[in-house]
N, C-alpha and C. Protein backbone atom coordinates (compact mmCIF):
# COMPACT_ATOMS: atom_id res chain seq x y z
N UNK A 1 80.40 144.73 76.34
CA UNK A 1 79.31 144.95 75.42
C UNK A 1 79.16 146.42 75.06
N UNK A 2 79.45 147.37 76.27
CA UNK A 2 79.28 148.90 75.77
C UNK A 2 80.35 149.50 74.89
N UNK A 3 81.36 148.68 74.90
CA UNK A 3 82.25 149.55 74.53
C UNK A 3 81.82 148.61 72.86
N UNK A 4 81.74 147.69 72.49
CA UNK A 4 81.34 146.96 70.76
C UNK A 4 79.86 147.76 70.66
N UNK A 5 79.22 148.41 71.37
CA UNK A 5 78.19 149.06 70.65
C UNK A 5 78.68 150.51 70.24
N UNK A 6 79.75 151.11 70.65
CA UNK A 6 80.46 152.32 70.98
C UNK A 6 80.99 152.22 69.60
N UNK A 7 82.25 151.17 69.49
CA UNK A 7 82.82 151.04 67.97
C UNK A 7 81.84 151.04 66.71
N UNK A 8 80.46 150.15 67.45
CA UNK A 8 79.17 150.01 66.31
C UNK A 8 78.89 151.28 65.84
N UNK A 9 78.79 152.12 67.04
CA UNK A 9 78.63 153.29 66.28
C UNK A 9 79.37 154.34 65.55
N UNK A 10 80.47 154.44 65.87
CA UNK A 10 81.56 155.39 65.85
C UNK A 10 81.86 154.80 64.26
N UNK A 11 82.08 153.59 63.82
CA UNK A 11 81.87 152.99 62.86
C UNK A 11 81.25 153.27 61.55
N UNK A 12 79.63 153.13 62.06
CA UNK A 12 78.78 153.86 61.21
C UNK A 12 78.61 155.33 61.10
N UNK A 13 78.75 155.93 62.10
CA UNK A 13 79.17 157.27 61.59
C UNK A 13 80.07 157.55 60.68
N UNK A 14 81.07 156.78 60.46
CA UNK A 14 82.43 156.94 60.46
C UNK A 14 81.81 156.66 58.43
N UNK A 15 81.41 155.30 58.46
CA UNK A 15 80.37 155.52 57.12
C UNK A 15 79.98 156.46 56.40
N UNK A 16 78.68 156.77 57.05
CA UNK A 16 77.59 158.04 56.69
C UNK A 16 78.60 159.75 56.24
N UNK A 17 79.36 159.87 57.47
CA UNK A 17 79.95 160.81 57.10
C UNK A 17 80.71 160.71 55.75
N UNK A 18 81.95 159.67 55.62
CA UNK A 18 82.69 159.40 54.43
C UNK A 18 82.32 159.25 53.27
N UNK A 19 81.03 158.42 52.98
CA UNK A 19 79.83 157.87 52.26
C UNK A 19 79.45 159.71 51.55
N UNK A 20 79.02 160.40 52.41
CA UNK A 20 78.10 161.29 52.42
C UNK A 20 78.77 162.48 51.51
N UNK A 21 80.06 162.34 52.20
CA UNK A 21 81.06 163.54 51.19
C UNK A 21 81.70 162.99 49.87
N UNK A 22 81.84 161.45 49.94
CA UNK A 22 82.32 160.82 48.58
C UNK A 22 81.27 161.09 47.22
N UNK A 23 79.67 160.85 48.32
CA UNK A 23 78.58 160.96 46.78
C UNK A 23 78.71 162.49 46.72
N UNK A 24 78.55 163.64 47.52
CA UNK A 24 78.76 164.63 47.01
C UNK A 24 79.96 165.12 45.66
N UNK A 25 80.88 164.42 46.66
CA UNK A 25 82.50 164.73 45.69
C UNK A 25 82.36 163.88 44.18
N UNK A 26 81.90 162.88 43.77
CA UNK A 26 81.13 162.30 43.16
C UNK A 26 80.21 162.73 41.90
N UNK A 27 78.98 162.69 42.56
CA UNK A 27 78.23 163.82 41.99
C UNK A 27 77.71 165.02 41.20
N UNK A 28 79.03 166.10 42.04
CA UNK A 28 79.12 167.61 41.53
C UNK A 28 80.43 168.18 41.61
N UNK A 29 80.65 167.89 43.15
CA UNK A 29 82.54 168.46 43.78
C UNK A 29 82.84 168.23 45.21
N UNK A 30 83.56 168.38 45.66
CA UNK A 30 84.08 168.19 46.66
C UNK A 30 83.54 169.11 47.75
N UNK A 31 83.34 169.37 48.75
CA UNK A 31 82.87 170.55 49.57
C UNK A 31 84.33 171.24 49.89
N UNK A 32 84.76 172.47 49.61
CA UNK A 32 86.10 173.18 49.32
C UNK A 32 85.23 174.84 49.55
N UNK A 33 85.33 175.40 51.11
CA UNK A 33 85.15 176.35 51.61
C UNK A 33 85.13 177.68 50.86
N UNK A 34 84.46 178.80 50.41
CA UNK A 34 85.12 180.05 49.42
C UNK A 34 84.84 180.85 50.68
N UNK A 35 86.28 181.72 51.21
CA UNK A 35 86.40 183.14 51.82
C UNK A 35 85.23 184.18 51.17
N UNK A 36 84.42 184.88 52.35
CA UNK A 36 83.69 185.84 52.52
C UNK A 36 83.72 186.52 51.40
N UNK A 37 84.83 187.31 50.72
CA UNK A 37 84.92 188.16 49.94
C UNK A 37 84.82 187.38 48.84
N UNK A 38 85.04 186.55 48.58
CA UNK A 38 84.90 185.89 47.30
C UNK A 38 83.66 185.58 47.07
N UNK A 39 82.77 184.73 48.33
CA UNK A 39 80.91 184.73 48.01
C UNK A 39 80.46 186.34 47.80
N UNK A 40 81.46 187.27 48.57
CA UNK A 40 80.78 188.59 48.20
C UNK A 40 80.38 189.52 46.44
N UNK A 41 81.97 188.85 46.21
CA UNK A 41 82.16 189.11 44.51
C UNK A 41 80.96 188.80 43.48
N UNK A 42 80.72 187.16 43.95
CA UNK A 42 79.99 186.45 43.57
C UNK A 42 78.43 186.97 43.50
N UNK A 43 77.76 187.23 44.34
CA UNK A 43 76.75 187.76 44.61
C UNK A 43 76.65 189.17 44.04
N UNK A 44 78.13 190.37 44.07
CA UNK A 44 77.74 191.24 43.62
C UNK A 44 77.48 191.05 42.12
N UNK A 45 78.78 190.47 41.15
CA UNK A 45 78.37 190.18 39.80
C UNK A 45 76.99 189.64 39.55
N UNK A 46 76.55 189.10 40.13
CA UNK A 46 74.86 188.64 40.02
C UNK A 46 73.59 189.17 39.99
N UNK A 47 74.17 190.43 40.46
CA UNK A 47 73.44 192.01 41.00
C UNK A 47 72.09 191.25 41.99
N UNK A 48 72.25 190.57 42.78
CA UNK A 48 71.53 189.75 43.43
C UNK A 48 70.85 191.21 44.48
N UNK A 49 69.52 191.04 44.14
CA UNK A 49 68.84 192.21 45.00
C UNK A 49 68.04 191.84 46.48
N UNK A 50 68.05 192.55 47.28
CA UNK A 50 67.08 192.41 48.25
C UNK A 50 65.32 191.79 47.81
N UNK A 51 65.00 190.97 48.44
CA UNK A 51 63.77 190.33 48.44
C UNK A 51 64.05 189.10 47.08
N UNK A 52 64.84 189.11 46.44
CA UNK A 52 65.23 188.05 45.17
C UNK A 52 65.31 186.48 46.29
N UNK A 53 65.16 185.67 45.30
CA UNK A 53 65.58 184.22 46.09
C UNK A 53 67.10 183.86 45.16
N UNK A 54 67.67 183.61 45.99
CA UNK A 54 69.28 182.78 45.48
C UNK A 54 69.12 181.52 46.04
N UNK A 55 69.32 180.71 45.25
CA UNK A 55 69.77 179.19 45.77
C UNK A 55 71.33 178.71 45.23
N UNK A 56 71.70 178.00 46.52
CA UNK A 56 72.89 177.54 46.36
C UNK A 56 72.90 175.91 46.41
N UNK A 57 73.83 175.73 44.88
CA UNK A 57 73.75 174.50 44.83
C UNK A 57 75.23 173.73 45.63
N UNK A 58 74.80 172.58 46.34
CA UNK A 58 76.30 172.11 47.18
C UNK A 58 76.66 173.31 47.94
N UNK A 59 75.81 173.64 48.57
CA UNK A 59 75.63 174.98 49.93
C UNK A 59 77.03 174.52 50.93
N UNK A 60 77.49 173.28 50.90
CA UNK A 60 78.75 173.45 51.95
C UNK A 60 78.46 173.82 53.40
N UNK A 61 79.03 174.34 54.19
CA UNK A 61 78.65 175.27 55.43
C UNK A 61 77.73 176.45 55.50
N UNK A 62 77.12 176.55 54.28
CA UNK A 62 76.51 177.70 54.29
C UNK A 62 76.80 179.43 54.50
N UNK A 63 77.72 179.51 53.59
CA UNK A 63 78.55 180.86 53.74
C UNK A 63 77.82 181.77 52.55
N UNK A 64 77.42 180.81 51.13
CA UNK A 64 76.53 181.87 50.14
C UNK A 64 75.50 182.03 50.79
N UNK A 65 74.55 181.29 51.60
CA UNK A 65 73.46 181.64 51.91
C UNK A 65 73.32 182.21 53.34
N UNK A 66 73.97 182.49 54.02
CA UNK A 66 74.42 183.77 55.32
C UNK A 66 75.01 184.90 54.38
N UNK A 67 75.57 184.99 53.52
CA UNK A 67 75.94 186.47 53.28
C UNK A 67 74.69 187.27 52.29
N UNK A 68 73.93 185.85 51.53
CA UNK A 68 73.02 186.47 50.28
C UNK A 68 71.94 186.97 51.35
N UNK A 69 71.46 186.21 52.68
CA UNK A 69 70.28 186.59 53.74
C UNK A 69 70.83 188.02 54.52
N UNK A 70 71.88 187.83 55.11
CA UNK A 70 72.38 188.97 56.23
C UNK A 70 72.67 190.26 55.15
N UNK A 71 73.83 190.12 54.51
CA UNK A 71 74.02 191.07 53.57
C UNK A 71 73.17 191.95 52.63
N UNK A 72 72.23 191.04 51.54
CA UNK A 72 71.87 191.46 50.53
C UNK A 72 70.61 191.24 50.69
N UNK A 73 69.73 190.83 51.52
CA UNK A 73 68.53 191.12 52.28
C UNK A 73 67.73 189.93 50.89
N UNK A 74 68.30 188.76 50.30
CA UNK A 74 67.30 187.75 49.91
C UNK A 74 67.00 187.05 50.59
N UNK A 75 66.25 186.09 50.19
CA UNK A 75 65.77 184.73 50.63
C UNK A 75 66.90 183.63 49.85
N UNK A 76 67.27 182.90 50.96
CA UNK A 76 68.76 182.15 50.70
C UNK A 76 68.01 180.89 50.80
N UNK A 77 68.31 179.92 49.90
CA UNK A 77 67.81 178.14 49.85
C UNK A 77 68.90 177.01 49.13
N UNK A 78 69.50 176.59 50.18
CA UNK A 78 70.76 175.62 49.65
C UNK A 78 70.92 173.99 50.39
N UNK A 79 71.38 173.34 49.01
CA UNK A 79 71.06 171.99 49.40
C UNK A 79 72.65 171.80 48.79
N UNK A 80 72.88 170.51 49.90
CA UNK A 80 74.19 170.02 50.95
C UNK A 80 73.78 168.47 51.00
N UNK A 81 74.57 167.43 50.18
CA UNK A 81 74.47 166.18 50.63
C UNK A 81 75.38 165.73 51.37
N UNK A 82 76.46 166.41 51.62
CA UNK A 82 77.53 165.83 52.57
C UNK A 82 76.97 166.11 53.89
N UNK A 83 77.16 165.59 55.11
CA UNK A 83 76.51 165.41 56.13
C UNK A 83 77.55 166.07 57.06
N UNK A 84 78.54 166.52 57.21
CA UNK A 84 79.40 167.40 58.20
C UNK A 84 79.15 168.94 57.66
N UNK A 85 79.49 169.17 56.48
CA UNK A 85 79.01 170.97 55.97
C UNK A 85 77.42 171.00 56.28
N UNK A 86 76.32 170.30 56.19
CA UNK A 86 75.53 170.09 56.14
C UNK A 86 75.00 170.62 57.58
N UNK A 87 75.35 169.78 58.47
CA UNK A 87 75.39 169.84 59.78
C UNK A 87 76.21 171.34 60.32
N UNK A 88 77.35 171.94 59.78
CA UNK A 88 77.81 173.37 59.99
C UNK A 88 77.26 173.68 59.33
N UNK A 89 76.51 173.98 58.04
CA UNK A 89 75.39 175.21 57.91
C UNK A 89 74.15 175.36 59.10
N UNK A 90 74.05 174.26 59.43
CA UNK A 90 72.21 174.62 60.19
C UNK A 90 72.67 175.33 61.31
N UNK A 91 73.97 175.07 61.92
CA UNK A 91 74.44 175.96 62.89
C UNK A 91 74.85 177.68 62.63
N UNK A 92 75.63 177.69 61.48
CA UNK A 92 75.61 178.90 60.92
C UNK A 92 74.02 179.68 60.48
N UNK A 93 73.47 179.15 60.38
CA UNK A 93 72.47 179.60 59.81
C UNK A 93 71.23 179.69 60.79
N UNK A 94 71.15 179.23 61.99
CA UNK A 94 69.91 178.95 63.25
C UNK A 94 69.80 179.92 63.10
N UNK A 95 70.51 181.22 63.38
CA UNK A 95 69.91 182.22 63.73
C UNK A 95 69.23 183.24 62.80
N UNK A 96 69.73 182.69 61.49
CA UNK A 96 69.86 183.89 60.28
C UNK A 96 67.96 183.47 59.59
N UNK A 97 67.73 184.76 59.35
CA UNK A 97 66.16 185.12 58.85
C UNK A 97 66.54 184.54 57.19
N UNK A 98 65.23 183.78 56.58
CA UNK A 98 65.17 184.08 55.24
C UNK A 98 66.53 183.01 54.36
N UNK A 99 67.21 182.32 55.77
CA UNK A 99 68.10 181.34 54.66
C UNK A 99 68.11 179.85 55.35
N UNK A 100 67.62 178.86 54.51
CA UNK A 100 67.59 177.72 54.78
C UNK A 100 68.48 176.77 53.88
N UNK A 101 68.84 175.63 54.78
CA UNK A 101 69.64 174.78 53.89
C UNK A 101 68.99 173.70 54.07
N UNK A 102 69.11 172.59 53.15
CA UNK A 102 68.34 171.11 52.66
C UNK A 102 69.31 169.92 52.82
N UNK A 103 69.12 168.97 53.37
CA UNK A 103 69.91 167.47 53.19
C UNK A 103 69.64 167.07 51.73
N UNK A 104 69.35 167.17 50.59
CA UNK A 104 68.65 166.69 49.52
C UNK A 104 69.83 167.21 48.30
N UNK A 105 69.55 166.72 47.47
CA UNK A 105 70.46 166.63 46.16
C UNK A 105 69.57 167.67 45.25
N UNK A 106 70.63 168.55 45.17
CA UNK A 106 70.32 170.12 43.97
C UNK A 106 69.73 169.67 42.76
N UNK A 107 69.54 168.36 42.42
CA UNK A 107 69.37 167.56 41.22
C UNK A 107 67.84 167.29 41.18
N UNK A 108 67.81 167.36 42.52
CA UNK A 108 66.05 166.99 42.71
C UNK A 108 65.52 167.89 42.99
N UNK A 109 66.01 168.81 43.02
CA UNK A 109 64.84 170.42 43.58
C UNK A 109 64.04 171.46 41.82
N UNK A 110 63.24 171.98 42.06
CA UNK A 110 63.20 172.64 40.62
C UNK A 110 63.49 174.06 40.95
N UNK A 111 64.20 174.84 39.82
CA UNK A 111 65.10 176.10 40.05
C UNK A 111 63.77 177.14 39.24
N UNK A 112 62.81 176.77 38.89
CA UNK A 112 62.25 177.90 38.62
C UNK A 112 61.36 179.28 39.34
N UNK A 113 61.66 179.24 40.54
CA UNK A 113 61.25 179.85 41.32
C UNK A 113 63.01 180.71 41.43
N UNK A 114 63.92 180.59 41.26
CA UNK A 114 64.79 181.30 42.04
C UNK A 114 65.29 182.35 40.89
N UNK A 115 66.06 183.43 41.32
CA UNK A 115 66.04 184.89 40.69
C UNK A 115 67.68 184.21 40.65
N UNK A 116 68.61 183.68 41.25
CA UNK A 116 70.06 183.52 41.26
C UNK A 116 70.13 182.31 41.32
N UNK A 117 71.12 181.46 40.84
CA UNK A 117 71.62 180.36 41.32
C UNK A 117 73.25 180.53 40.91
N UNK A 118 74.41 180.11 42.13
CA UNK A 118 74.80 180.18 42.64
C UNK A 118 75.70 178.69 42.79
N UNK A 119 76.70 178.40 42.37
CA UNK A 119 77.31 177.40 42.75
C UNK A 119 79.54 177.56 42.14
N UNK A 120 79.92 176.47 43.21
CA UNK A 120 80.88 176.04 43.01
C UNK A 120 80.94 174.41 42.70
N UNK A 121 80.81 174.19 41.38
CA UNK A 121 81.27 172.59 40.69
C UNK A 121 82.47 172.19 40.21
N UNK A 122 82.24 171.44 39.82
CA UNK A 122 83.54 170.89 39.25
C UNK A 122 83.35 170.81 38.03
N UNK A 123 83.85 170.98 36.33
CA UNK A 123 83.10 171.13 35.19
C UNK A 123 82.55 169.69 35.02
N UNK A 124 82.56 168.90 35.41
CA UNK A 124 81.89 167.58 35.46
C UNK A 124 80.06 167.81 35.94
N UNK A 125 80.35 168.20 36.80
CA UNK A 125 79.45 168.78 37.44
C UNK A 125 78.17 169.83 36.70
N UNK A 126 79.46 170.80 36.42
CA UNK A 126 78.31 171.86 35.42
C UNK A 126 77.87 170.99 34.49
N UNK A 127 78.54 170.25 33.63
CA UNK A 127 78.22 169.25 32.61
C UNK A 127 76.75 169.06 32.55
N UNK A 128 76.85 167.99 34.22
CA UNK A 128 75.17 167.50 34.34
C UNK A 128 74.25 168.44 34.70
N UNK A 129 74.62 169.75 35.08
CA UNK A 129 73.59 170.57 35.84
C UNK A 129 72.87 171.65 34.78
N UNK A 130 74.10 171.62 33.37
CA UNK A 130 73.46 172.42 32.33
C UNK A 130 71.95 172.16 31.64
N UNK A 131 71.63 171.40 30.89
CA UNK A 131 70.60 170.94 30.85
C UNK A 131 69.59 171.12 31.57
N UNK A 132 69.27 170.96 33.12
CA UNK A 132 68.68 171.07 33.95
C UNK A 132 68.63 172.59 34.14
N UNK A 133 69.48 173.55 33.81
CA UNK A 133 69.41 174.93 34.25
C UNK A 133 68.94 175.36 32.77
N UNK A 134 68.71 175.11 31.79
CA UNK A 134 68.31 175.63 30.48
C UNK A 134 67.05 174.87 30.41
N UNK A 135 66.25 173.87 31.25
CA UNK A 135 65.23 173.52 31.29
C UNK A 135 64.41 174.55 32.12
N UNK A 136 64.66 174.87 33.00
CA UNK A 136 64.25 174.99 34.53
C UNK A 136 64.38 176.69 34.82
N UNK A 137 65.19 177.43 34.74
CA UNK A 137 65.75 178.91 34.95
C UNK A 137 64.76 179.75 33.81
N UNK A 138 64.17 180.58 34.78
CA UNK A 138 63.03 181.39 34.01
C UNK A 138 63.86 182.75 33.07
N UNK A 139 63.60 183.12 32.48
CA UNK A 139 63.98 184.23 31.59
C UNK A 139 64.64 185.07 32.35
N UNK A 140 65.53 185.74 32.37
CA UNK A 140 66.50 186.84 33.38
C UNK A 140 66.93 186.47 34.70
N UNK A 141 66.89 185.15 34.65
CA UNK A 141 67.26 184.66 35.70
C UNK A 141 68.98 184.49 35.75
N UNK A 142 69.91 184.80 37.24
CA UNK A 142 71.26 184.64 36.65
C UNK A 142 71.48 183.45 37.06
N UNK A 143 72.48 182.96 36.76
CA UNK A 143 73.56 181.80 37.23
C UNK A 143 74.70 182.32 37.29
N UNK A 144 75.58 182.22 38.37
CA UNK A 144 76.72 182.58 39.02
C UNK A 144 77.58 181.27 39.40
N UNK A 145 78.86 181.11 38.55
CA UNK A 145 79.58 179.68 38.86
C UNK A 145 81.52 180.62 39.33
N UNK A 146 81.45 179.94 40.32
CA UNK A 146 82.69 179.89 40.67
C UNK A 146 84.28 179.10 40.20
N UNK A 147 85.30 179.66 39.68
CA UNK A 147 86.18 178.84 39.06
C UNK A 147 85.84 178.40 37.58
N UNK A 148 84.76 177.69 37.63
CA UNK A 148 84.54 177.01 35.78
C UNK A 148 83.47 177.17 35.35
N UNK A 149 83.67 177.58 33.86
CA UNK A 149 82.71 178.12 33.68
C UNK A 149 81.59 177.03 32.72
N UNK A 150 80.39 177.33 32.64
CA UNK A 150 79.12 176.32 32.14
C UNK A 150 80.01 175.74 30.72
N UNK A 151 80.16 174.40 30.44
CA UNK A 151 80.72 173.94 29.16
C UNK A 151 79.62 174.39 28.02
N UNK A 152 80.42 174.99 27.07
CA UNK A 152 79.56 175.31 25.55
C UNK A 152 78.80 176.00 25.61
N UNK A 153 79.07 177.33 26.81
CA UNK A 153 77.73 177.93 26.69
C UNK A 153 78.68 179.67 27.01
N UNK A 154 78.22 180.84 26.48
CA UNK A 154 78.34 182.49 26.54
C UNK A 154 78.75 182.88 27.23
N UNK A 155 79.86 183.05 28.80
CA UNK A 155 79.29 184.37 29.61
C UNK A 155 78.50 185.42 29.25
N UNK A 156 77.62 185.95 29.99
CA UNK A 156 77.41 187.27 29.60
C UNK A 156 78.41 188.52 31.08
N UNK A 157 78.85 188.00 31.42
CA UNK A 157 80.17 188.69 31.99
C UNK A 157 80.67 187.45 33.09
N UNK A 158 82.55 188.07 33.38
CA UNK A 158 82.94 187.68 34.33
C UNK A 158 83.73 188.69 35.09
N UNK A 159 84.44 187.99 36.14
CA UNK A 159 85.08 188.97 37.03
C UNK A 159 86.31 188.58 37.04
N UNK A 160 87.73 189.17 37.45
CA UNK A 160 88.58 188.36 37.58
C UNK A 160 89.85 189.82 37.81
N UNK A 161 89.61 190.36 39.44
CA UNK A 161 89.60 191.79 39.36
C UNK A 161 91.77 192.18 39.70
N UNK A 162 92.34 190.62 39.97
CA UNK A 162 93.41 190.45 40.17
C UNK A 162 94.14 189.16 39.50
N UNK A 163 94.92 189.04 39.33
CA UNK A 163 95.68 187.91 38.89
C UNK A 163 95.63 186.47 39.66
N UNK A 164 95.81 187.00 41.05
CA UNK A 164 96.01 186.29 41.82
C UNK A 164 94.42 185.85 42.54
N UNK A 165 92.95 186.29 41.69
CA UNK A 165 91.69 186.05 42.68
C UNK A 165 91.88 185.17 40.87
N UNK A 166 90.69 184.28 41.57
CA UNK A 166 89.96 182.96 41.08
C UNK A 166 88.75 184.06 39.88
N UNK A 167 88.54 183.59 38.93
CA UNK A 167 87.10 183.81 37.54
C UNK A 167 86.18 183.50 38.36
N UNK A 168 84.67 184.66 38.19
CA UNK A 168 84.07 184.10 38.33
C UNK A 168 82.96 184.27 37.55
N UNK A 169 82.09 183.69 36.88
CA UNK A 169 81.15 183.60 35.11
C UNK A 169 79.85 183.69 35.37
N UNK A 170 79.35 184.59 34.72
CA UNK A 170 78.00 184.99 35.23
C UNK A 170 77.01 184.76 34.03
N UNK A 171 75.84 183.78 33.83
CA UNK A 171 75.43 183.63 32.82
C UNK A 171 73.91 183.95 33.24
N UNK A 172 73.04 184.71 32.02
CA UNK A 172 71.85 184.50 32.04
C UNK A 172 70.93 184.14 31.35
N UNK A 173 69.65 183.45 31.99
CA UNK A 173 68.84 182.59 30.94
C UNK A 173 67.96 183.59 30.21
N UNK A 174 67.78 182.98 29.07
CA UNK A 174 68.48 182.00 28.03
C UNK A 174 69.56 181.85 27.86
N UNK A 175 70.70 180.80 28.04
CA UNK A 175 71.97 180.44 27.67
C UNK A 175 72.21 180.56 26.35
N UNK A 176 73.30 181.26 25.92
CA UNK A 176 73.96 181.32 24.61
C UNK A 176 74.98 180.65 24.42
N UNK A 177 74.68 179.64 22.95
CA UNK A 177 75.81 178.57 23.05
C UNK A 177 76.87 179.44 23.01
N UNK A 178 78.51 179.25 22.57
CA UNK A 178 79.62 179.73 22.49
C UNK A 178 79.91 179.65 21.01
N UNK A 179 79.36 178.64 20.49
CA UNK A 179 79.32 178.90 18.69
C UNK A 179 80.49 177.92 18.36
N UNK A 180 81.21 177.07 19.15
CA UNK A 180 82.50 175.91 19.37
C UNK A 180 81.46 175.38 18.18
């Protein structure tokens, strides 16, 4: 009997977890780790200041919001529906002042309180999240996207300081279409 409640569970975990990263991957993107220096880039193009709030959308392990808290002295707020990154941010993050991460979908939170937002999508992703960020994102507010950039809409700068490092597109509200 202990050992069929053992599989019962190992089972449903086995669910929740798979489940958990499919609706993410789904959703917005896949959870796909960015090296230190690259959230660093990110944040600097953003000119993300001390005491500002950054939120990160699909927070992952929580690496934008430990470097935007420790580093750049904001208030860090990122939401994670996959349930393993999810679970390695709160650990990365126990100790860190000023940055919290959420079980909840970036879709349901409102962004007008935050000075940055901050994400890696998939352009599927930006797709659905545009709208919502041209509703919601107060006047001088930035948006910082990793890899792709917002469909049909301006940079107002990017970065891209080697051949071999990844774009990264820095837009601010008000969004300017591209004129396509």
């Amino acid at each position: 009997m202990t050992d069929s409640l053992f599989f019962l569970f190992m089972l449903l975990a086995l669910v929740v977890v798979t489940g958990t990263a499919a609706m993410g991957a789904i959703s917005a993107a896949p959870w796909v780790p960015l090296r230190k220096h690259e959230v660093r880039r990110m944040l600097k193009l953003a000119e993300l200041k001390p005491g500002e709030t950054v939120y990160d959308l699909g927070a992952g392990d929580g690496r934008i919001l430990a470097v935007a808290a420790q580093e750049f002295g904001a208030k860090a707020i990122g939401w994670e529906i996959a349930l393993l990154p999810y679970l390695a941010a709160r650990i990365r993050l126990w100790r860190t002042k000023n940055a919290d991460i959420r079980f909840s979908s970036f879709f349901k939170t409102d962004f007008s309180s935050a000075d940055v937002v901050a994400c890696f999508l998939t352009p599927m992703g930006l797709g659905k999240l545009l709208p919502k960020l041209q509703r919601e994102l107060k006047p001088g507010a930035r948006f910082v996207t990793y890899a792709f950039p917002l469909p049909n809409t301006k940079e107002d700068a990017a970065d891209k300081p080697t051949a071999r490092q990844t774009r990264i597109f820095l837009y601010r509200s008000p969004f300017k279409p591209t004129g396509d």
